[in-house]
PDB file of N, CA and C in Angstrom:
ATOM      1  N   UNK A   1      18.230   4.279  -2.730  1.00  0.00           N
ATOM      2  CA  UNK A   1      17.003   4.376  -3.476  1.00  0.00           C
ATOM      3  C   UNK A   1      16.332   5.726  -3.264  1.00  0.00           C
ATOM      4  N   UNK A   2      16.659   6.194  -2.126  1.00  0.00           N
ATOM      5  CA  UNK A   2      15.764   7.566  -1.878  1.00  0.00           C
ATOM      6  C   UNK A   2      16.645   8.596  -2.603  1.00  0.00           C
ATOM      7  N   UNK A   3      17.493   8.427  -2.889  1.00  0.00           N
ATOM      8  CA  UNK A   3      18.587   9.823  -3.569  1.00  0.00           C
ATOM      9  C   UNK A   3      17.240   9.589  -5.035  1.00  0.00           C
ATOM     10  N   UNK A   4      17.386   8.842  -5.674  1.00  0.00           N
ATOM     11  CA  UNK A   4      16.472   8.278  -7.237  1.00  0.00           C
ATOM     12  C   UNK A   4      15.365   8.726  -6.830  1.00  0.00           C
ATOM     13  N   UNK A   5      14.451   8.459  -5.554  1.00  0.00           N
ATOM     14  CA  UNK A   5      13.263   8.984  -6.173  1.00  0.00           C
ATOM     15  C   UNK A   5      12.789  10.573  -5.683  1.00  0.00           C
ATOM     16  N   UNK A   6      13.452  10.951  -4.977  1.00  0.00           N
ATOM     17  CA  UNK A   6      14.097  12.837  -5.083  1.00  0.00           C
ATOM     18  C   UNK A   6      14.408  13.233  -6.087  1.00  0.00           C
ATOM     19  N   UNK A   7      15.139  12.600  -6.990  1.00  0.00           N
ATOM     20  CA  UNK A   7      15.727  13.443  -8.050  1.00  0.00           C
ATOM     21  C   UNK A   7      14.755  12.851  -9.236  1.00  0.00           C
ATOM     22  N   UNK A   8      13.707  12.292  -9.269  1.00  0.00           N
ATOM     23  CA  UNK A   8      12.551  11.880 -10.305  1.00  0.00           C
ATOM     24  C   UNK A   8      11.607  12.935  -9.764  1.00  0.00           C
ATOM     25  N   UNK A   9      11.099  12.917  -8.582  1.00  0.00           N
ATOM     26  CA  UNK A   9      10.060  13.849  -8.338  1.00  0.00           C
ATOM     27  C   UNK A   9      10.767  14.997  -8.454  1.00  0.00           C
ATOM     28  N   UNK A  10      12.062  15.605  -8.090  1.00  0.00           N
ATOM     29  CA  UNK A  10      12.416  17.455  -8.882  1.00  0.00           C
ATOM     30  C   UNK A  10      11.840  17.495 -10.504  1.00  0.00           C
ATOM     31  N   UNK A  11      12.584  16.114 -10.826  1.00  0.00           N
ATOM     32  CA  UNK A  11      12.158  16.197 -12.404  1.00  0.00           C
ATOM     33  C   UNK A  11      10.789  16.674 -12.635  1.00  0.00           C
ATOM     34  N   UNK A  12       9.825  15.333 -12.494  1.00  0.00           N
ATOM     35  CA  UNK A  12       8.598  15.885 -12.825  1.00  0.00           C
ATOM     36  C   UNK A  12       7.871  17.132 -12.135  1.00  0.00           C
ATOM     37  N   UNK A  13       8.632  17.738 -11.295  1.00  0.00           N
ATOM     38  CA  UNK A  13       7.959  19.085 -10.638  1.00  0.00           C
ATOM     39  C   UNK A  13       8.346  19.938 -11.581  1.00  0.00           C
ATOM     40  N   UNK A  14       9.924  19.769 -11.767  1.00  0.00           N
ATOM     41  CA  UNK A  14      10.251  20.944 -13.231  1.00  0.00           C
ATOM     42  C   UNK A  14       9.704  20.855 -14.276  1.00  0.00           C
ATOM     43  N   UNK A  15       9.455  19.928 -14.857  1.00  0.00           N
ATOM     44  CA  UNK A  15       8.951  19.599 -16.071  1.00  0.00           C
ATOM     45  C   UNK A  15       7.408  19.957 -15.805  1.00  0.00           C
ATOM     46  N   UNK A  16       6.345  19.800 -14.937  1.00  0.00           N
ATOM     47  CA  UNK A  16       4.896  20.349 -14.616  1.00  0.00           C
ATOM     48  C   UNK A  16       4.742  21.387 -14.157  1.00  0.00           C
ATOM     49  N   UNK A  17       5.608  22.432 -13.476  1.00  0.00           N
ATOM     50  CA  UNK A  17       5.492  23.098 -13.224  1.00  0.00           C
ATOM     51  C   UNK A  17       5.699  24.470 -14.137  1.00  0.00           C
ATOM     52  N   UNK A  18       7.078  24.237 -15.017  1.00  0.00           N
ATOM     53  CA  UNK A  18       7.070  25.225 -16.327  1.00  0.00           C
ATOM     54  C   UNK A  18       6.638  25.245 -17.463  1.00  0.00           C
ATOM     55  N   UNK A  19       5.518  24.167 -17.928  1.00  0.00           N
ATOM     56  CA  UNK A  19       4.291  23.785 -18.817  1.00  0.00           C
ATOM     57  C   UNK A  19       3.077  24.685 -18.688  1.00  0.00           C
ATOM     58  N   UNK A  20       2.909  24.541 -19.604  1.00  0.00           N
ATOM     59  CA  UNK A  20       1.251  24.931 -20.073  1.00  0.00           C
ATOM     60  C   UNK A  20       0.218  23.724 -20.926  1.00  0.00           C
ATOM     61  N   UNK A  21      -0.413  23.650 -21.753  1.00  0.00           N
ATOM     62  CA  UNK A  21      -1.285  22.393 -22.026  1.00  0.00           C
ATOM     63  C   UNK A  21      -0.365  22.103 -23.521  1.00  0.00           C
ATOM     64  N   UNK A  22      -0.647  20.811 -23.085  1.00  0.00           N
ATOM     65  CA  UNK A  22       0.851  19.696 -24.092  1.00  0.00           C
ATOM     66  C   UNK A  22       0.357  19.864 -25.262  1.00  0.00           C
ATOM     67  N   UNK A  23       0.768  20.959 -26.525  1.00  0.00           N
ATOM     68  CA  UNK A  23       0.296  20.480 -27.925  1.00  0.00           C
ATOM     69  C   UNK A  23       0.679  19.889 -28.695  1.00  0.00           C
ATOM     70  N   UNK A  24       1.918  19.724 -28.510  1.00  0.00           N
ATOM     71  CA  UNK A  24       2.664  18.630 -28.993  1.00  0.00           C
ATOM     72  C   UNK A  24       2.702  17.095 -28.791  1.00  0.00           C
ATOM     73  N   UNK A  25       2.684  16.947 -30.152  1.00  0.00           N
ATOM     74  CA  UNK A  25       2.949  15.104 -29.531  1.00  0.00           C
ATOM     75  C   UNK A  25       4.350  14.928 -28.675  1.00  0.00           C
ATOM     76  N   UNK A  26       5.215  15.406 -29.074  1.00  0.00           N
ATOM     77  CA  UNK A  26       6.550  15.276 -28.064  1.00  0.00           C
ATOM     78  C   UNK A  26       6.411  15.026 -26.582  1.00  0.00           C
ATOM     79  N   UNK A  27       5.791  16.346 -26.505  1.00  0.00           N
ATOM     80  CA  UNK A  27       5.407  16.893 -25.070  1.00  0.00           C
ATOM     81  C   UNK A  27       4.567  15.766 -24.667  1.00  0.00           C
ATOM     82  N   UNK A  28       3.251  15.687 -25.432  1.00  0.00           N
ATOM     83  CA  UNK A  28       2.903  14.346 -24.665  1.00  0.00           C
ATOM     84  C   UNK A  28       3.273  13.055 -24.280  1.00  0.00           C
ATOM     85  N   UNK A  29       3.963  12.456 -25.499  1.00  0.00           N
ATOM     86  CA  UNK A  29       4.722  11.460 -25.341  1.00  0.00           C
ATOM     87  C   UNK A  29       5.810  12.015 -23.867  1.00  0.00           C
ATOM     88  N   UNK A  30       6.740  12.878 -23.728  1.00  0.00           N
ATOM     89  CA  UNK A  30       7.408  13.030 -22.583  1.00  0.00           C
ATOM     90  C   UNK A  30       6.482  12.916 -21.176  1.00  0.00           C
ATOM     91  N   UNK A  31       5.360  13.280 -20.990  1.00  0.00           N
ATOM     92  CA  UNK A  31       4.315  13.532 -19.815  1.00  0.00           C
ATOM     93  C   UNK A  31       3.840  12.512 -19.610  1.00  0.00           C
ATOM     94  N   UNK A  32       3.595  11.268 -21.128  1.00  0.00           N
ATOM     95  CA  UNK A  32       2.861  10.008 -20.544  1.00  0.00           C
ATOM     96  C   UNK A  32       4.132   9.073 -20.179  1.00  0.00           C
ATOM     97  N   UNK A  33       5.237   9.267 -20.708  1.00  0.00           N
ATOM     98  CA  UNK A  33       6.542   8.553 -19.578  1.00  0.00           C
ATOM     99  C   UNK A  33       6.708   9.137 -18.499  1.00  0.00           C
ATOM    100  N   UNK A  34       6.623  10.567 -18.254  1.00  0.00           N
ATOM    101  CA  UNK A  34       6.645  10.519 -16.559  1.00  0.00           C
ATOM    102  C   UNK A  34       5.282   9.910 -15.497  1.00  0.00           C
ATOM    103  N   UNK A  35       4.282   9.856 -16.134  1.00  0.00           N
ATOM    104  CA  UNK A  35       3.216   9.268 -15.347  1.00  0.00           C
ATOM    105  C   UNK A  35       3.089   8.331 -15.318  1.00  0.00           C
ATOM    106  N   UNK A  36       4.374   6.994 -16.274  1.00  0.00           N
ATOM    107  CA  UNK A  36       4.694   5.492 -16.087  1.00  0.00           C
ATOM    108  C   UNK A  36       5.796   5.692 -14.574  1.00  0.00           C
ATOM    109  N   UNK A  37       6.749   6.839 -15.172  1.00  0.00           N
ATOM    110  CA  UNK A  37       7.936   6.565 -13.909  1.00  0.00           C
ATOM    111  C   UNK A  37       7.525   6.842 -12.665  1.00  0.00           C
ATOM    112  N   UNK A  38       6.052   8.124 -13.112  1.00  0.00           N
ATOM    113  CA  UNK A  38       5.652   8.132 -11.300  1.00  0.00           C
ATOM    114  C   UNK A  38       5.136   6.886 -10.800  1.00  0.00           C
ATOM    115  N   UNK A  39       4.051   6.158 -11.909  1.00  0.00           N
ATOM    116  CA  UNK A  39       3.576   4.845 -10.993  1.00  0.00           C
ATOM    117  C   UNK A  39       4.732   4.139 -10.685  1.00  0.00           C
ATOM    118  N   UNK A  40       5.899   3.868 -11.265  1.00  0.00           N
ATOM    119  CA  UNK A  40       7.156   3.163 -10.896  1.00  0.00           C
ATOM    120  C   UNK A  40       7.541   3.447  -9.549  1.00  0.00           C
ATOM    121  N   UNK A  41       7.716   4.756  -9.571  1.00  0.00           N
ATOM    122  CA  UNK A  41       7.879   5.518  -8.321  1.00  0.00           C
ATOM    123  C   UNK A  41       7.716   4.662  -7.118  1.00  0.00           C
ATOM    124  N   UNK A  42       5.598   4.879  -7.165  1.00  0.00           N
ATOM    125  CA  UNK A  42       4.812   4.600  -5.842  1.00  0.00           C
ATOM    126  C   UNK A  42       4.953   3.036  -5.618  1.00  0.00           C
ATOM    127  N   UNK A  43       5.331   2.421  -6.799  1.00  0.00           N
ATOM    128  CA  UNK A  43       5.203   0.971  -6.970  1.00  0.00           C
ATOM    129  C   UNK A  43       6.608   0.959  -5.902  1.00  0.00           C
ATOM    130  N   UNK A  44       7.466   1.427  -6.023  1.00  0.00           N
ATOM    131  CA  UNK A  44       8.982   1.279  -5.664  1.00  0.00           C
ATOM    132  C   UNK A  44       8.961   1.797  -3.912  1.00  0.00           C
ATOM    133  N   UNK A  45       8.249   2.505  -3.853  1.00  0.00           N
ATOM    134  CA  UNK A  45       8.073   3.467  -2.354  1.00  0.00           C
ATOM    135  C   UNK A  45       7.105   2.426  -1.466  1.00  0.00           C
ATOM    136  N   UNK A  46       5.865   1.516  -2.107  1.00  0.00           N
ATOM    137  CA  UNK A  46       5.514   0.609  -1.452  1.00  0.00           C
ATOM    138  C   UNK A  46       5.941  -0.560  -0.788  1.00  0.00           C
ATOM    139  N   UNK A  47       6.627  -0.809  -1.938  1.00  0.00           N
ATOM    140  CA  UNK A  47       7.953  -2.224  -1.876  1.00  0.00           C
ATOM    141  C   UNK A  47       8.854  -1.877  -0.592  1.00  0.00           C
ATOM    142  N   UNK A  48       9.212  -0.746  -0.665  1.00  0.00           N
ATOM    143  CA  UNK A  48      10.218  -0.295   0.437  1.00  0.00           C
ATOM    144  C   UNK A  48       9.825  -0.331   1.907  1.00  0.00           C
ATOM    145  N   UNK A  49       8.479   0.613   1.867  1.00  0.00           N
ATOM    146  CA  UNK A  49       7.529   0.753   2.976  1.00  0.00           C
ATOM    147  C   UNK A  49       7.274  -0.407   3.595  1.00  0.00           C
ATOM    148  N   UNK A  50       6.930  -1.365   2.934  1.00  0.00           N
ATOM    149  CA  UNK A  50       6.886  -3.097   3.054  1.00  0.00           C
ATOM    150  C   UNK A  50       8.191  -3.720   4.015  1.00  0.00           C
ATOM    151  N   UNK A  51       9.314  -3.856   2.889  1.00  0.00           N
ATOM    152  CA  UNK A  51      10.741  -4.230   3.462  1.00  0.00           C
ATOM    153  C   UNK A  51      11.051  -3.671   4.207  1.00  0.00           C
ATOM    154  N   UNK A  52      10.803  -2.388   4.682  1.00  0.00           N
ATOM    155  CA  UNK A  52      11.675  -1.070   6.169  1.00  0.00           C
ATOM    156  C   UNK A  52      11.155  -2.177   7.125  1.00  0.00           C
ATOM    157  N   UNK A  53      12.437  -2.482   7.736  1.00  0.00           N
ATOM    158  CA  UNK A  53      12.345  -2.611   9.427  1.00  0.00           C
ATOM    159  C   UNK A  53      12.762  -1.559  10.700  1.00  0.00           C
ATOM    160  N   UNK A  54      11.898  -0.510  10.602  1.00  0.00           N
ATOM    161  CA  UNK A  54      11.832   0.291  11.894  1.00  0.00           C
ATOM    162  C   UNK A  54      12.125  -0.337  12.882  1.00  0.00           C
ATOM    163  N   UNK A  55      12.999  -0.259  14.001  1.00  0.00           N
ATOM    164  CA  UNK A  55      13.249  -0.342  15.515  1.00  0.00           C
ATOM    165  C   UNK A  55      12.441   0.688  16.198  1.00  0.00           C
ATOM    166  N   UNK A  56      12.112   0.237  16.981  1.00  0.00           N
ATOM    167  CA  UNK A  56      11.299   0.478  18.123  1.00  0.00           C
ATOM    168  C   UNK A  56      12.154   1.621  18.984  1.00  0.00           C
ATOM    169  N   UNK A  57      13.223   1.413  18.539  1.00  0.00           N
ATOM    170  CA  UNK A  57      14.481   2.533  19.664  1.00  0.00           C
ATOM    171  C   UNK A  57      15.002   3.418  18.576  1.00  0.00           C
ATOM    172  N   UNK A  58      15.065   3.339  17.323  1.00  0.00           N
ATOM    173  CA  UNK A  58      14.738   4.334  16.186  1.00  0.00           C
ATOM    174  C   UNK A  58      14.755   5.520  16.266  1.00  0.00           C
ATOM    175  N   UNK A  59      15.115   6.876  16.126  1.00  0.00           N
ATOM    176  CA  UNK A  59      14.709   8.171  16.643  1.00  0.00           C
ATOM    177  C   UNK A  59      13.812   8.382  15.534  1.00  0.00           C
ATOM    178  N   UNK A  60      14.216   8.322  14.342  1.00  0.00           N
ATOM    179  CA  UNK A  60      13.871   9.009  12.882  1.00  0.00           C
ATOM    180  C   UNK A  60      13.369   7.769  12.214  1.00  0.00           C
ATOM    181  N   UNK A  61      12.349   7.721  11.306  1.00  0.00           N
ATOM    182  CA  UNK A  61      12.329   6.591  10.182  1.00  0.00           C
ATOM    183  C   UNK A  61      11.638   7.346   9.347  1.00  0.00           C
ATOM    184  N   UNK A  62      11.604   6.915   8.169  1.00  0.00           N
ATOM    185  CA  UNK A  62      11.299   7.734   6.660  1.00  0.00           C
ATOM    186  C   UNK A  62       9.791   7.417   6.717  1.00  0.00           C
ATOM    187  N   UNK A  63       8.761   8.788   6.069  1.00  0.00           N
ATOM    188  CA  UNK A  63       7.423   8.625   6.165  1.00  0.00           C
ATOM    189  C   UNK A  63       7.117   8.357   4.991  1.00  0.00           C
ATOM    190  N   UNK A  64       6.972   7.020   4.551  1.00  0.00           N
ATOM    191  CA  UNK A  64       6.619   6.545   3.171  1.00  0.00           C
ATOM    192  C   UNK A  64       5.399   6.952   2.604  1.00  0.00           C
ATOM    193  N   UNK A  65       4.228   6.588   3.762  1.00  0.00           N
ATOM    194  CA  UNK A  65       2.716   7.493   3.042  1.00  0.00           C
ATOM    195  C   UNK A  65       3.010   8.882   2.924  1.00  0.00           C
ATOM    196  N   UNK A  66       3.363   9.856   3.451  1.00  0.00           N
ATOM    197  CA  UNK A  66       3.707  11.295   2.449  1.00  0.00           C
ATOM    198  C   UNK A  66       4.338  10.680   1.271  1.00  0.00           C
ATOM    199  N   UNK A  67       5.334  10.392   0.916  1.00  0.00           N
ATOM    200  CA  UNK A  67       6.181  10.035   0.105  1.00  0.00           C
ATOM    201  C   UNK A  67       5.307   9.568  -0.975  1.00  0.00           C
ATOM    202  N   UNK A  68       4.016   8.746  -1.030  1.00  0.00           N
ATOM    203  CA  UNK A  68       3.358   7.973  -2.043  1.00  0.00           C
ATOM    204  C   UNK A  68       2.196   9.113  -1.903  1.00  0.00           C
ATOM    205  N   UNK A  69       1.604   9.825  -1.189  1.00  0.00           N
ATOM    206  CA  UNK A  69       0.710  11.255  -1.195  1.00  0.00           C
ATOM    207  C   UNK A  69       1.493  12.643  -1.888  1.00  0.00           C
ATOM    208  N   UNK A  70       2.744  12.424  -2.027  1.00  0.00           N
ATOM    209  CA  UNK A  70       3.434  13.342  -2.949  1.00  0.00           C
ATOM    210  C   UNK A  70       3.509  13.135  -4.427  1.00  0.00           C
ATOM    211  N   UNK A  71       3.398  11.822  -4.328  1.00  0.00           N
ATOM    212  CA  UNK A  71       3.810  11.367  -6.264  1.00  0.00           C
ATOM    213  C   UNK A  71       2.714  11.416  -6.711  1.00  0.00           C
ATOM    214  N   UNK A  72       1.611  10.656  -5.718  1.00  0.00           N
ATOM    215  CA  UNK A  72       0.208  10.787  -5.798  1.00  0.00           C
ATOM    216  C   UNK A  72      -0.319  12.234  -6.644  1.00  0.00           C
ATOM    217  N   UNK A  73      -0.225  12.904  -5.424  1.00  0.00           N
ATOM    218  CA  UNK A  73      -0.220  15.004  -6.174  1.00  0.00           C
ATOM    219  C   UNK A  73       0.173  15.084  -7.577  1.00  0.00           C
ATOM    220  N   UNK A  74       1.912  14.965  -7.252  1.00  0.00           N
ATOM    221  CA  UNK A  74       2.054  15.004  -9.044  1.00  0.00           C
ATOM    222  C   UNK A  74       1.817  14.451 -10.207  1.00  0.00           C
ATOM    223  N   UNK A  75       1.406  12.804 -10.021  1.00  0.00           N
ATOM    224  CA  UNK A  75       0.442  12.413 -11.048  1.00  0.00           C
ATOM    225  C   UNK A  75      -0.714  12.957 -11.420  1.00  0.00           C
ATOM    226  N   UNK A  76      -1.653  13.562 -10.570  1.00  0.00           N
ATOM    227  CA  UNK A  76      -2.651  13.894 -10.486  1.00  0.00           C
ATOM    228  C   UNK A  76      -2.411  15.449 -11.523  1.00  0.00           C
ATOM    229  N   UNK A  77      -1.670  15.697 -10.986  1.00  0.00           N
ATOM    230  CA  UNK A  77      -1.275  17.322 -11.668  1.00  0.00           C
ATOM    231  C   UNK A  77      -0.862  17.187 -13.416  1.00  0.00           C
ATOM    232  N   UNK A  78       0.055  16.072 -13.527  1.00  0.00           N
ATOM    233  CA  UNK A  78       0.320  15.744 -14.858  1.00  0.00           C
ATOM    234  C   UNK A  78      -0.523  15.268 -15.630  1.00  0.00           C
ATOM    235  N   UNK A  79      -1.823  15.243 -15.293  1.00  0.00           N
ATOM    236  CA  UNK A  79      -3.329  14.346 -15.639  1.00  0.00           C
ATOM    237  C   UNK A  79      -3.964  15.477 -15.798  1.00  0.00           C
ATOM    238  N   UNK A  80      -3.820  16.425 -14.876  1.00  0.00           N
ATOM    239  CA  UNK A  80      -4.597  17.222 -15.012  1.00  0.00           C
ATOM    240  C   UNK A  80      -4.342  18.409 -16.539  1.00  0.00           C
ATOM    241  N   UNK A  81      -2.974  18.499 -16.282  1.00  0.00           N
ATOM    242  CA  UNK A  81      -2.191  19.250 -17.314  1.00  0.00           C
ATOM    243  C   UNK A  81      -2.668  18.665 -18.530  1.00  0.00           C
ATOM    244  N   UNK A  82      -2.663  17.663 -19.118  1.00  0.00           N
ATOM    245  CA  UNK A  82      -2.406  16.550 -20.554  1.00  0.00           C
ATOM    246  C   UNK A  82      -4.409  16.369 -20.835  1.00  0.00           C
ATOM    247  N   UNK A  83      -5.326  16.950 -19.563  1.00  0.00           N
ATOM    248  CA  UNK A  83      -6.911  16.771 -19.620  1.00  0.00           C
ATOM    249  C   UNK A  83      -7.542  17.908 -18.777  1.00  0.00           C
ATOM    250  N   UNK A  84      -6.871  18.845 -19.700  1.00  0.00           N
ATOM    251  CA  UNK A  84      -7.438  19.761 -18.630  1.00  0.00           C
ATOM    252  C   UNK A  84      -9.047  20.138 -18.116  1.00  0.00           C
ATOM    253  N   UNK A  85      -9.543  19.991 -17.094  1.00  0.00           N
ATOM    254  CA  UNK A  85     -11.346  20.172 -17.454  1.00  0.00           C
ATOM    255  C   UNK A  85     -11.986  21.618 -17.286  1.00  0.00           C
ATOM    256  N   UNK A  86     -10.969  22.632 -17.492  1.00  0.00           N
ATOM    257  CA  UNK A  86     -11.160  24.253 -17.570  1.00  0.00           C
ATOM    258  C   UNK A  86     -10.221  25.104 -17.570  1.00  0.00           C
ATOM    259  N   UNK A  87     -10.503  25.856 -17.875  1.00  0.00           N
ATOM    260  CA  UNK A  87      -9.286  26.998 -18.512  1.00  0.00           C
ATOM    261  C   UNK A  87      -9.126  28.367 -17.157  1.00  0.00           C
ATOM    262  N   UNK A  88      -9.567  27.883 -16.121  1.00  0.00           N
ATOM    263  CA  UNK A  88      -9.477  29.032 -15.063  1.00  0.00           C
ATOM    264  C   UNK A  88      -8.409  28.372 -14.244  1.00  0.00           C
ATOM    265  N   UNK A  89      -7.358  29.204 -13.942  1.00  0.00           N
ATOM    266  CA  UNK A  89      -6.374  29.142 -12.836  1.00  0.00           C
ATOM    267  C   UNK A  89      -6.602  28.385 -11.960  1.00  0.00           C
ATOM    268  N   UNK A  90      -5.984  27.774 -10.777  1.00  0.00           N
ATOM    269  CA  UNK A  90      -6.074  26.947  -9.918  1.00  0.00           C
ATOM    270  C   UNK A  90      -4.421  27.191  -9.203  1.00  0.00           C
ATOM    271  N   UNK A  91      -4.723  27.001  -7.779  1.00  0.00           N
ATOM    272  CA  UNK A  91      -4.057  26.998  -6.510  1.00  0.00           C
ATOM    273  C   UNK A  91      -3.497  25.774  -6.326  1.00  0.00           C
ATOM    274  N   UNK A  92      -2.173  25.282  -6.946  1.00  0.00           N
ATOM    275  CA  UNK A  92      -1.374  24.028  -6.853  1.00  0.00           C
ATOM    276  C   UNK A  92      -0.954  23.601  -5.450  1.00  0.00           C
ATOM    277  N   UNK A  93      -1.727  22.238  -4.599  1.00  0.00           N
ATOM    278  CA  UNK A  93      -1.199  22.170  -3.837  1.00  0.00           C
ATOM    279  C   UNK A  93       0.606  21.822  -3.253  1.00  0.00           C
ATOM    280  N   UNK A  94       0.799  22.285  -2.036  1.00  0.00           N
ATOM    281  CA  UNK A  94       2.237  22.492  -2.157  1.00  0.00           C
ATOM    282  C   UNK A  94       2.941  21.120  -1.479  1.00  0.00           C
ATOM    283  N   UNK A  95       3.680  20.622  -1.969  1.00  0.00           N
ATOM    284  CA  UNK A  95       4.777  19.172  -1.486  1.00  0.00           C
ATOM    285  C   UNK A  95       4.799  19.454  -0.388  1.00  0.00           C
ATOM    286  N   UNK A  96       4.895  18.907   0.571  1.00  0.00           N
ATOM    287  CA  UNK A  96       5.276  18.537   1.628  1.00  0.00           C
ATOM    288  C   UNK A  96       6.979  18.444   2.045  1.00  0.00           C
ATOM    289  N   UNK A  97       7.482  17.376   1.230  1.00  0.00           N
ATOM    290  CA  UNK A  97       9.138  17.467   1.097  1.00  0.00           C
ATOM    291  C   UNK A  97       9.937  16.749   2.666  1.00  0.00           C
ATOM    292  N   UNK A  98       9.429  17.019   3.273  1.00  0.00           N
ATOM    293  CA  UNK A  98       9.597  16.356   4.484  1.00  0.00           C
ATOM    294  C   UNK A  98       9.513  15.471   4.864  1.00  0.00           C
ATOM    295  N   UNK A  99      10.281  13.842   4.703  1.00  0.00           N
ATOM    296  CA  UNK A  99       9.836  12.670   4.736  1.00  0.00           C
ATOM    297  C   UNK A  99      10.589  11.931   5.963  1.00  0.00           C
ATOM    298  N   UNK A 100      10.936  12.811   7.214  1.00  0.00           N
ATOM    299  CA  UNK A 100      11.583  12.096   8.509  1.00  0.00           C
ATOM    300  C   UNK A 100      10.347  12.029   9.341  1.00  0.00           C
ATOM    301  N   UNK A 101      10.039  11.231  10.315  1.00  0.00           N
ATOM    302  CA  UNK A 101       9.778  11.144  10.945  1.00  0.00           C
ATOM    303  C   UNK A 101       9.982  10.848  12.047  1.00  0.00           C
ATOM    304  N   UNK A 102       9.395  11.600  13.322  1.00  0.00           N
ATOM    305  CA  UNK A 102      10.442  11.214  14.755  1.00  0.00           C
ATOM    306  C   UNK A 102       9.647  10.093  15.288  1.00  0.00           C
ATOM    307  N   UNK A 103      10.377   9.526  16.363  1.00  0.00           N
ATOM    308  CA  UNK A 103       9.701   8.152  16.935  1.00  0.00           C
ATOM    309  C   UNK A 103       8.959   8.912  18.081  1.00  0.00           C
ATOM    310  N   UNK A 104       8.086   8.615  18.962  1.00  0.00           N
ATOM    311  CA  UNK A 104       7.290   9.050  20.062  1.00  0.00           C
ATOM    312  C   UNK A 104       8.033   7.980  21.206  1.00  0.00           C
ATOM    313  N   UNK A 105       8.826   9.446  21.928  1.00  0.00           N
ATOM    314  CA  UNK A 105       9.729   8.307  23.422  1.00  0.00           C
ATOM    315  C   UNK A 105       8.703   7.426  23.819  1.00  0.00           C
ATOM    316  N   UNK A 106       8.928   6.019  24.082  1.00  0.00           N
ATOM    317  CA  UNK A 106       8.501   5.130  24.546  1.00  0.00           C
ATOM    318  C   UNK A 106       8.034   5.460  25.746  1.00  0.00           C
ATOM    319  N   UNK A 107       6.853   4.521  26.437  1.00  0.00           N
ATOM    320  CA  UNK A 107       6.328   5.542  27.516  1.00  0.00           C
ATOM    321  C   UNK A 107       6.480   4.436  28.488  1.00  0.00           C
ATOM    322  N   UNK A 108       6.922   4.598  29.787  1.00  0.00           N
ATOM    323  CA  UNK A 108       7.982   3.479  30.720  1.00  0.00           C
ATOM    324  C   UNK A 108       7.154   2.662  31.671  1.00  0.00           C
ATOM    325  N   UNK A 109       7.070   1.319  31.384  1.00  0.00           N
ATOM    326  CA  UNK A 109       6.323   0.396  32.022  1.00  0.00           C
ATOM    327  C   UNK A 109       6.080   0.426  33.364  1.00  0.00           C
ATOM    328  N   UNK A 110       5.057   0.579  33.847  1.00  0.00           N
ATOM    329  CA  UNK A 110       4.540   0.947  34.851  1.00  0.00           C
ATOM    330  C   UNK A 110       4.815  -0.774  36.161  1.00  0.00           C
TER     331      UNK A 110
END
């Protein structure tokens, strides 16, 4: 499942990132299906977050809240693009991309 939602979020980064404001109906119609597949996305990344059974002896487990604070961003960005509320530049915040997380060594019963 994580290969799918990597290769949905490149999508909508390519696709928002080499845009300008949607004048087309095409374009829009394409932008309001990616802002169904992103909620699909977070809907899908929760479900997971839910079902993960982390071990306790675990080194690594996947950081699902970045993961739903990333799609989060790019919805937000594709909203912003399709409504824009001004015509002055803006400083896109940057992905994160990093979704391991290490376990904290267990600390030895006293």
């Amino acid at each position: 499942m994580s290969t799918t939602v990597f290769r949905c979020l490149l999508l909508s980064l390519a696709i928002v990132h080499g845009s300008s404001y949607a004048d087309s109906a095409h374009e829009q119609d394409q932008l309001s299906l990616i802002q169904r597949q992103l909620d699909t996305l977070e809907r899908l990344a929760t479900r997971a977050q839910v079902a993960s059974t982390a071990e306790p002896d675990d080194r690594y487990r996947f950081d699902y809240p970045r993961l739903v604070q990333d799609i989060q961003r790019i919805h937000q960005g594709v909203r912003s693009y399709l409504s824009p509320s001004r015509a002055q530049p803006r400083d896109p915040d940057e992905l994160v991309g990093d979704y391991r997380l290490g376990t904290p060594p267990a600390e030895p019963s006293p």
